[in-house]
PDB file of N, CA and C in Angstrom:
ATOM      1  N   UNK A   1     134.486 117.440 128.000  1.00  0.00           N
ATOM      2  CA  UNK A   1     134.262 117.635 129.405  1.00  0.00           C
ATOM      3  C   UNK A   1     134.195 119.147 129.647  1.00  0.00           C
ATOM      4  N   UNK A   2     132.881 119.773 130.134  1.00  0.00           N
ATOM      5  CA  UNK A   2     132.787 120.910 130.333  1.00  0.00           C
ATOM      6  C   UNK A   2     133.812 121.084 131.060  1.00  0.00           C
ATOM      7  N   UNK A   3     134.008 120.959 132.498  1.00  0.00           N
ATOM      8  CA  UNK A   3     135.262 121.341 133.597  1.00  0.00           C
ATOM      9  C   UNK A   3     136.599 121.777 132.632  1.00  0.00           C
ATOM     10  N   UNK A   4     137.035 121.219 131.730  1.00  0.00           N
ATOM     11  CA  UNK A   4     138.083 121.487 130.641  1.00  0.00           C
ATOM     12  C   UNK A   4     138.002 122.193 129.633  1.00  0.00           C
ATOM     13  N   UNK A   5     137.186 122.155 128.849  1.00  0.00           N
ATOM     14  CA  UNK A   5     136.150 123.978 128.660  1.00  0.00           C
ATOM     15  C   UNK A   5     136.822 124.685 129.271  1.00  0.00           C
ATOM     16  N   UNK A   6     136.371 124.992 130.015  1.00  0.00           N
ATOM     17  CA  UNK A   6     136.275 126.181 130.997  1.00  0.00           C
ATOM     18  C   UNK A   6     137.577 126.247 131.413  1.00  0.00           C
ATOM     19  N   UNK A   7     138.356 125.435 131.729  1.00  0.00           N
ATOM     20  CA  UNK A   7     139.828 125.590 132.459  1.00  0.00           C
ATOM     21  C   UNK A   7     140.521 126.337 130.626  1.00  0.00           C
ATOM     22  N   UNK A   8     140.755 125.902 130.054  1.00  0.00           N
ATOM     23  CA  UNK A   8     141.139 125.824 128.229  1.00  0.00           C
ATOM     24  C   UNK A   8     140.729 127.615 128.285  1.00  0.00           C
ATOM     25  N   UNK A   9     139.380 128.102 128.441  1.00  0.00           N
ATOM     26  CA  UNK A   9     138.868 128.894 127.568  1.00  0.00           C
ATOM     27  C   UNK A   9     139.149 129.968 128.438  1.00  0.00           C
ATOM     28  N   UNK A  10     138.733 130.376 130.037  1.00  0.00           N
ATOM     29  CA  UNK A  10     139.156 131.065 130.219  1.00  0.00           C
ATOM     30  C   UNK A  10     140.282 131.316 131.304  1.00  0.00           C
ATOM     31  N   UNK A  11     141.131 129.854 131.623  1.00  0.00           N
ATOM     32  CA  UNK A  11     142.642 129.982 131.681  1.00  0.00           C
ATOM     33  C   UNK A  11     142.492 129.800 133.472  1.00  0.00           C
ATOM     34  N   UNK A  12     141.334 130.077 134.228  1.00  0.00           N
ATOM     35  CA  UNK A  12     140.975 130.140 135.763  1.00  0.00           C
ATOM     36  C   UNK A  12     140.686 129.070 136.082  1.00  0.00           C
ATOM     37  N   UNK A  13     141.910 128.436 136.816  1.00  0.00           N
ATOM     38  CA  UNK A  13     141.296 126.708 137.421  1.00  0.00           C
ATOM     39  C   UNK A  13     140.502 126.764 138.903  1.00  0.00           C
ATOM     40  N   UNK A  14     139.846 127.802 139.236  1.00  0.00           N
ATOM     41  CA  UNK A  14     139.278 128.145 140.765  1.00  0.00           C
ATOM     42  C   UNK A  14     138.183 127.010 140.249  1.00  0.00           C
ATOM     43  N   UNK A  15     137.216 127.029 139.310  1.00  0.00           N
ATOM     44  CA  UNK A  15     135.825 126.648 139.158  1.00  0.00           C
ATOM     45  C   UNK A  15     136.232 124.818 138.473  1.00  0.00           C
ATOM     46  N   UNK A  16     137.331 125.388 137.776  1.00  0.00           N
ATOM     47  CA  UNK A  16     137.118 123.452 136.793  1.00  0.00           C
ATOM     48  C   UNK A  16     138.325 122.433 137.280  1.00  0.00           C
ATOM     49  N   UNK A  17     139.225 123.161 138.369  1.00  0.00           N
ATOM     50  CA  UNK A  17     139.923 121.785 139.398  1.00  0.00           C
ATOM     51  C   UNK A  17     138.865 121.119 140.170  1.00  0.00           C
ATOM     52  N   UNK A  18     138.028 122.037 141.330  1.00  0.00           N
ATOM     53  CA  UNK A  18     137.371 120.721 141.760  1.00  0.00           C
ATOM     54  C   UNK A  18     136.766 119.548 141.028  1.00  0.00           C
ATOM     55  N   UNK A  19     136.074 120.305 139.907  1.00  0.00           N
ATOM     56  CA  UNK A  19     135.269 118.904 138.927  1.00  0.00           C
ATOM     57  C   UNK A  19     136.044 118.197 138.798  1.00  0.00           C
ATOM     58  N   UNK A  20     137.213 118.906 138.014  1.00  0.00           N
ATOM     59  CA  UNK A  20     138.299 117.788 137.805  1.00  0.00           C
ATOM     60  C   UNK A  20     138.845 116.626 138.575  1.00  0.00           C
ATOM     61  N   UNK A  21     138.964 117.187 139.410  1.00  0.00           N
ATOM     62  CA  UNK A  21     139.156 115.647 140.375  1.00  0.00           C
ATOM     63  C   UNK A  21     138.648 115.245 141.287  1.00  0.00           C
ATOM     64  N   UNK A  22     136.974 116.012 141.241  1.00  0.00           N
ATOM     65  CA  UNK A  22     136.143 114.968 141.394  1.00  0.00           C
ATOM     66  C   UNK A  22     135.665 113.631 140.615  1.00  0.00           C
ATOM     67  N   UNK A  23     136.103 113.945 139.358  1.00  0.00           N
ATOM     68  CA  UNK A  23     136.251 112.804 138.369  1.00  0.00           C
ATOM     69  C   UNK A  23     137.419 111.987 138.171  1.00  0.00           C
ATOM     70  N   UNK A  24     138.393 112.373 138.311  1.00  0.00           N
ATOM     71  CA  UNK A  24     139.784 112.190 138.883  1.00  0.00           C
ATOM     72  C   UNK A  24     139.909 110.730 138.741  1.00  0.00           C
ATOM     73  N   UNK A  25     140.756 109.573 138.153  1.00  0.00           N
ATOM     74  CA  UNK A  25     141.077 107.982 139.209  1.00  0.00           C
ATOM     75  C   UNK A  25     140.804 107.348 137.785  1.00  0.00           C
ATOM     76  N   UNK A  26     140.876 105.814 137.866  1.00  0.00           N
ATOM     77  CA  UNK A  26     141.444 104.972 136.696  1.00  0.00           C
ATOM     78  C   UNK A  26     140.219 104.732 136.023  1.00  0.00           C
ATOM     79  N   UNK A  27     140.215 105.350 135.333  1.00  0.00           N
ATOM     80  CA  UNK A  27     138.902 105.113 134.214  1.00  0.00           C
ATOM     81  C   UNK A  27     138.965 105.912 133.495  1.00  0.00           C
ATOM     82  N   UNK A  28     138.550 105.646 131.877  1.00  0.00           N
ATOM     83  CA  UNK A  28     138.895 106.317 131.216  1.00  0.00           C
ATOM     84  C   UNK A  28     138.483 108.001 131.590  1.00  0.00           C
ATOM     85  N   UNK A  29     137.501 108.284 131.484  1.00  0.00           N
ATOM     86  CA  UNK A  29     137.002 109.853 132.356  1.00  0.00           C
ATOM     87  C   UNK A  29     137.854 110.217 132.859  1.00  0.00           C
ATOM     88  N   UNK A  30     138.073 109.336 133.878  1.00  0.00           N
ATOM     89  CA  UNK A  30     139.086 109.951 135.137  1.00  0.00           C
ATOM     90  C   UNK A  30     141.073 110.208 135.073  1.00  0.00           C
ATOM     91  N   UNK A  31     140.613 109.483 133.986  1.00  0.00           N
ATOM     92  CA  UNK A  31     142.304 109.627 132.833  1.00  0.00           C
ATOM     93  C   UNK A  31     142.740 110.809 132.730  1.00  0.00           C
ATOM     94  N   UNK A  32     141.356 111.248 131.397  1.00  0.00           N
ATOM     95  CA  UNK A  32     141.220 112.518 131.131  1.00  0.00           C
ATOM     96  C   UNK A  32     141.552 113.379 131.804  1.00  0.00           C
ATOM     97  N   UNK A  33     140.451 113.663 133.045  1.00  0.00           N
ATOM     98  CA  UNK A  33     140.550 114.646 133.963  1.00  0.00           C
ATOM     99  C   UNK A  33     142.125 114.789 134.554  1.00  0.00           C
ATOM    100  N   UNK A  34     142.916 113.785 134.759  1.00  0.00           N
ATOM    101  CA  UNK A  34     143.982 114.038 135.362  1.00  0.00           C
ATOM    102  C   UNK A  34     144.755 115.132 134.582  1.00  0.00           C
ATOM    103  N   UNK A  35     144.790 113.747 132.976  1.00  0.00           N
ATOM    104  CA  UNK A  35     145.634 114.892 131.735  1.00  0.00           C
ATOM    105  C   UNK A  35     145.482 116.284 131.908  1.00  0.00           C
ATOM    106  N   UNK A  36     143.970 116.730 132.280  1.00  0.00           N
ATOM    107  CA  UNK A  36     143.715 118.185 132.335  1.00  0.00           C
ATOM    108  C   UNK A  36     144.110 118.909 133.426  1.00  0.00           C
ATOM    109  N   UNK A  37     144.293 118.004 134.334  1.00  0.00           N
ATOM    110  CA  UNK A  37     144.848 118.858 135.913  1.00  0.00           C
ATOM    111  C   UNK A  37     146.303 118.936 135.658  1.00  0.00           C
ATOM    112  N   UNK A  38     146.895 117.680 134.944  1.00  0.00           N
ATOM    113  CA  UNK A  38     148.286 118.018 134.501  1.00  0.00           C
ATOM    114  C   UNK A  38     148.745 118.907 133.808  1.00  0.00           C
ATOM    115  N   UNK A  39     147.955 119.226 132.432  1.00  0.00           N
ATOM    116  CA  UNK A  39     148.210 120.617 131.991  1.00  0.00           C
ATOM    117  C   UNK A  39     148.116 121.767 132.447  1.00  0.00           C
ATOM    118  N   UNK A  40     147.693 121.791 133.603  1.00  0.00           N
ATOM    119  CA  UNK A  40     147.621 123.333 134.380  1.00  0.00           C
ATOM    120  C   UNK A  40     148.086 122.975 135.389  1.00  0.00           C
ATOM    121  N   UNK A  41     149.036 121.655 135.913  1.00  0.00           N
ATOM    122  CA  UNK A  41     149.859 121.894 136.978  1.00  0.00           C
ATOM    123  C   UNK A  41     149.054 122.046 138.339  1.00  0.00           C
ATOM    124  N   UNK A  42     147.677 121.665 138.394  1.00  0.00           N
ATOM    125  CA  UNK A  42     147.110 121.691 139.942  1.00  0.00           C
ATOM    126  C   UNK A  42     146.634 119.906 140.228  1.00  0.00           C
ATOM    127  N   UNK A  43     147.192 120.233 141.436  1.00  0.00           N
ATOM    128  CA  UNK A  43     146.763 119.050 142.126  1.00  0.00           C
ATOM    129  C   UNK A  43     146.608 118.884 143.795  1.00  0.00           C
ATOM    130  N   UNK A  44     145.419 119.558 143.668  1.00  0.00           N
ATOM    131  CA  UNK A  44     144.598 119.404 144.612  1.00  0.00           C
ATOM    132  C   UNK A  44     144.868 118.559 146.196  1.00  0.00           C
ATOM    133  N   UNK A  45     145.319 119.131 147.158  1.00  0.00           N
ATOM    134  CA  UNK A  45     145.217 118.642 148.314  1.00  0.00           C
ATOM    135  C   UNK A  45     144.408 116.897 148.339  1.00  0.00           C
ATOM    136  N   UNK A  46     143.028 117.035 148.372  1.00  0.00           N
ATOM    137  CA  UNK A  46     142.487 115.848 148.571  1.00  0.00           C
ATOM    138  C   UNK A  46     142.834 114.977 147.551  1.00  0.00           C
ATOM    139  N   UNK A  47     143.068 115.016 146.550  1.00  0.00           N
ATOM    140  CA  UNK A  47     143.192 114.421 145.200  1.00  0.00           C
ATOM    141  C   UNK A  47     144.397 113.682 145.558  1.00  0.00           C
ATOM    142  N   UNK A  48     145.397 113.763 146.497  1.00  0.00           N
ATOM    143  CA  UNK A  48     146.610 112.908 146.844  1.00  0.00           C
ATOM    144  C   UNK A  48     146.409 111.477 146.927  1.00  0.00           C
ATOM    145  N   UNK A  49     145.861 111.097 147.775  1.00  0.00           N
ATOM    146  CA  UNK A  49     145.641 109.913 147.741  1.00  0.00           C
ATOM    147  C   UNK A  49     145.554 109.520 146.776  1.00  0.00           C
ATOM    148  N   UNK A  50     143.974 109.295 145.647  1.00  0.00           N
ATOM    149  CA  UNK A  50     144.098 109.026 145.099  1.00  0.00           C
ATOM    150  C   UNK A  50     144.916 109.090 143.804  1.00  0.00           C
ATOM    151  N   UNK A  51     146.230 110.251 143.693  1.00  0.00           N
ATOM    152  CA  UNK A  51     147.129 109.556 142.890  1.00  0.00           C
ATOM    153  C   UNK A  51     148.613 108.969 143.221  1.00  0.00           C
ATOM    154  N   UNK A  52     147.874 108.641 144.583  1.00  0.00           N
ATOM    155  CA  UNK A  52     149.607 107.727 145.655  1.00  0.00           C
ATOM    156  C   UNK A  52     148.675 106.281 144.639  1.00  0.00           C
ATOM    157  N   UNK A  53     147.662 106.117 144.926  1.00  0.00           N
ATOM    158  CA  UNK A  53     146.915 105.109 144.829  1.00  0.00           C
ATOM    159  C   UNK A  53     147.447 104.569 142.986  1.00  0.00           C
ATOM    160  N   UNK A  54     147.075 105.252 142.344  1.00  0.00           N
ATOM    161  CA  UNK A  54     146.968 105.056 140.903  1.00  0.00           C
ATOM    162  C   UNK A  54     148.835 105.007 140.905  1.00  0.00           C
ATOM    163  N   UNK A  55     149.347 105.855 141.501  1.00  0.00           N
ATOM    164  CA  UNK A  55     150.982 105.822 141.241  1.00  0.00           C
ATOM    165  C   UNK A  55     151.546 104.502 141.675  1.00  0.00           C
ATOM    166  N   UNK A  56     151.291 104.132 142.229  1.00  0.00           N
ATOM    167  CA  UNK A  56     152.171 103.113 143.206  1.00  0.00           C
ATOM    168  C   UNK A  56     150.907 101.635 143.075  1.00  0.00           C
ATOM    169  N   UNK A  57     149.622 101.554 142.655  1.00  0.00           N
ATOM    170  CA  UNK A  57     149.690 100.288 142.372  1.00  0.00           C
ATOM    171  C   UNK A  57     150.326  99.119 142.040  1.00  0.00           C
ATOM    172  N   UNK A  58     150.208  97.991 142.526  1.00  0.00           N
ATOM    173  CA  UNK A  58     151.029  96.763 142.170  1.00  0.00           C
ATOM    174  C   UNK A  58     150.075  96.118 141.312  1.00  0.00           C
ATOM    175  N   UNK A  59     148.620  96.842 140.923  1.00  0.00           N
ATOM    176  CA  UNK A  59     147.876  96.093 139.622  1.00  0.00           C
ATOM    177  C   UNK A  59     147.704  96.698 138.676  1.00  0.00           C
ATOM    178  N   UNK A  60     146.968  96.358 137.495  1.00  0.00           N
ATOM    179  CA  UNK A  60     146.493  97.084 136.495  1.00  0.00           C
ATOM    180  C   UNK A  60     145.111  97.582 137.456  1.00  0.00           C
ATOM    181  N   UNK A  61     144.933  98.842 137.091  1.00  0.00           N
ATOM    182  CA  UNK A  61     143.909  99.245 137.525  1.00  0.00           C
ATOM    183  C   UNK A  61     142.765  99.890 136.416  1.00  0.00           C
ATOM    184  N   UNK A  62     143.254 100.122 135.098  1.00  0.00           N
ATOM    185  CA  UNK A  62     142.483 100.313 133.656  1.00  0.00           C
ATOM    186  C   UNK A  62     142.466  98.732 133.179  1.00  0.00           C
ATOM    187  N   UNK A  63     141.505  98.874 132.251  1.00  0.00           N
ATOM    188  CA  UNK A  63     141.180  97.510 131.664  1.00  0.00           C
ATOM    189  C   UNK A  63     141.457  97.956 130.190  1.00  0.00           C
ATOM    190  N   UNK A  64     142.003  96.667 129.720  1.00  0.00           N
ATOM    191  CA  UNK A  64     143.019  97.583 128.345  1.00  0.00           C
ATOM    192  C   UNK A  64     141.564  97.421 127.177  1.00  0.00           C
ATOM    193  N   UNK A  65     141.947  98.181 125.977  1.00  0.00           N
ATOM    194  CA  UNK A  65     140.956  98.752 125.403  1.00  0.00           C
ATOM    195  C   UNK A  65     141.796  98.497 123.637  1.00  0.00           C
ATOM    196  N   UNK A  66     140.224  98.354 122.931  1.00  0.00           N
ATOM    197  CA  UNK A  66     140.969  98.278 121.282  1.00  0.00           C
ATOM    198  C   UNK A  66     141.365 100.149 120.766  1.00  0.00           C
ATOM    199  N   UNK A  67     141.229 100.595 121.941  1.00  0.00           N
ATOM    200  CA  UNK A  67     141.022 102.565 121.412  1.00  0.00           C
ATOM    201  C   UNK A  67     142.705 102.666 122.091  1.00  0.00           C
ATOM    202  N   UNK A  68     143.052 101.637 122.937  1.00  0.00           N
ATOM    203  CA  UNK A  68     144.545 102.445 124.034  1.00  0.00           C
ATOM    204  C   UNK A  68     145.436 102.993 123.405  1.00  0.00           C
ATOM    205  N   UNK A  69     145.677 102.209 121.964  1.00  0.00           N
ATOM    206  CA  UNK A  69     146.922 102.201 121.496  1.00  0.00           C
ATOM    207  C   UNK A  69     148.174 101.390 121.820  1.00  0.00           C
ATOM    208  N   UNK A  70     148.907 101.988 121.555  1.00  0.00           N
ATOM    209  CA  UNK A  70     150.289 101.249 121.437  1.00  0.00           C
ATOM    210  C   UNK A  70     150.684 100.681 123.166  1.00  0.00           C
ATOM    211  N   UNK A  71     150.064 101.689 124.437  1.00  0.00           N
ATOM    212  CA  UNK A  71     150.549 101.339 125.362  1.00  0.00           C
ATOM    213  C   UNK A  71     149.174 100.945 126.217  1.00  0.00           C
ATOM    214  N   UNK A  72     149.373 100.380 127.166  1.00  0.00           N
ATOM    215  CA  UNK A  72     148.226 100.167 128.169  1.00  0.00           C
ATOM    216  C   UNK A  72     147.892 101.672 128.767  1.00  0.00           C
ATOM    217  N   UNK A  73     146.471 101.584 129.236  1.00  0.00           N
ATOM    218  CA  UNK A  73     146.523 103.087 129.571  1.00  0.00           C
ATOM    219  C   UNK A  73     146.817 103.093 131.240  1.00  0.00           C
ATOM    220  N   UNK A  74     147.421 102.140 131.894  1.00  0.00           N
ATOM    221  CA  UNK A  74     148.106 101.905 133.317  1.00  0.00           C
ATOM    222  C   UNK A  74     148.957 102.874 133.164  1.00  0.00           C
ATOM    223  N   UNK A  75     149.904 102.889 131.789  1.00  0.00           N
ATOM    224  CA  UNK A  75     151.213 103.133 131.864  1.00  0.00           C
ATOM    225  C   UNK A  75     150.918 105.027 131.985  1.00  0.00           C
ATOM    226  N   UNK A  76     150.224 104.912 131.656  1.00  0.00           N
ATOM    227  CA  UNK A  76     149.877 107.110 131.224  1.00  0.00           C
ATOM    228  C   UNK A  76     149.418 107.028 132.634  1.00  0.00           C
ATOM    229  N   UNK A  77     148.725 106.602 133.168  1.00  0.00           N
ATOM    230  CA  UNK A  77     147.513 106.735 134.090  1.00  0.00           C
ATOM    231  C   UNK A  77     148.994 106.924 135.379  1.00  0.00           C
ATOM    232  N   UNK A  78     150.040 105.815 135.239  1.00  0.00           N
ATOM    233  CA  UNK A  78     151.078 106.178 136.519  1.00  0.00           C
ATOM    234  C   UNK A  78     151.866 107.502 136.025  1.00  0.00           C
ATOM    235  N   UNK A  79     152.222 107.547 135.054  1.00  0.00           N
ATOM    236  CA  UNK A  79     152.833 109.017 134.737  1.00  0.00           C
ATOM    237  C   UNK A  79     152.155 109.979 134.867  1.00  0.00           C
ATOM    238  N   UNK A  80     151.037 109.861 134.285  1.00  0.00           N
ATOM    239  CA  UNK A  80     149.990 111.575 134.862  1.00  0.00           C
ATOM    240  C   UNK A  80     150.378 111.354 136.669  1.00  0.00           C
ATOM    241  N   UNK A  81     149.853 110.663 137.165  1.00  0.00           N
ATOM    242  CA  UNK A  81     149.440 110.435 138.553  1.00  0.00           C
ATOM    243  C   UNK A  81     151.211 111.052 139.307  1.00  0.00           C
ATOM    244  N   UNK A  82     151.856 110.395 138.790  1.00  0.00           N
ATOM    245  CA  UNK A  82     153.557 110.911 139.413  1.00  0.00           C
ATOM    246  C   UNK A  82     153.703 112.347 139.062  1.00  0.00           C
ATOM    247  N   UNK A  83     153.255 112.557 137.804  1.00  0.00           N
ATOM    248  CA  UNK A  83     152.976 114.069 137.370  1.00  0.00           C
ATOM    249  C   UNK A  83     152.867 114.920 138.330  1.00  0.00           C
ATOM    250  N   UNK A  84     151.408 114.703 138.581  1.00  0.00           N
ATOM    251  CA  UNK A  84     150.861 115.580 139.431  1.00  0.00           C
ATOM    252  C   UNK A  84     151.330 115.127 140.572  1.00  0.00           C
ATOM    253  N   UNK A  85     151.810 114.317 141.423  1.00  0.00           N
ATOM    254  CA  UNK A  85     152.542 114.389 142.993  1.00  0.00           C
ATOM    255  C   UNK A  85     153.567 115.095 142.848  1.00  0.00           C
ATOM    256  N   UNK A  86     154.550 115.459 141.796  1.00  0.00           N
ATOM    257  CA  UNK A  86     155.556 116.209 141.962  1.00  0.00           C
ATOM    258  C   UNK A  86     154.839 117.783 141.776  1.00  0.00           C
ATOM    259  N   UNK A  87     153.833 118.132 141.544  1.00  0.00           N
ATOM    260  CA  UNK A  87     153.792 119.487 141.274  1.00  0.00           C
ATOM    261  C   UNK A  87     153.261 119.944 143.054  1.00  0.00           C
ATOM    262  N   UNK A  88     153.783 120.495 143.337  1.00  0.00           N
ATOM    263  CA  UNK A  88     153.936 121.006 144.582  1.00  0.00           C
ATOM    264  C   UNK A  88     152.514 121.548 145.604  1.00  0.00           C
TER     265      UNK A  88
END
């Protein structure tokens, strides 16, 4: 994902947060993108919702996969998502 490039390479999340969560939400892509907003600790004003949404579901909202591994990727997808609501 270019947007992560660019956040990685030269360290300035001004240009690769918005992409980021414009891609943002339960799909694999949008997994990703969180992981990457989580590693740099931004989380975006508008982007709330959608991780009240992904946090606090009462469903599966990923569809499990032979690539997930050991856990469903619900279970990462609510921890990134709580992640980033606690970062301020």
């Amino acid at each position: 994902m270019a947007a992560e490039v660019h956040l990685r390479a030269s360290g300035s999340a001004d240009r690769a947060v918005p992409v980021l969560a414009e891609l943002a939400g339960p799909t694999p892509v949008g997994l990703h993108a969180l992981r990457a907003l989580a590693e740099a600790a931004q989380a975006p004003e508008d982007l709330r919702p959608t991780l009240r949404a992904c946090a606090f579901s009462p469903r599966r909202l990923m569809c499990d996969s032979p690539f997930s591994g050991p856990r469903h990727p619900d279970e990462e997808l609510r921890a990134v998502a709580f992640a980033l609501l606690a970062t301020g």
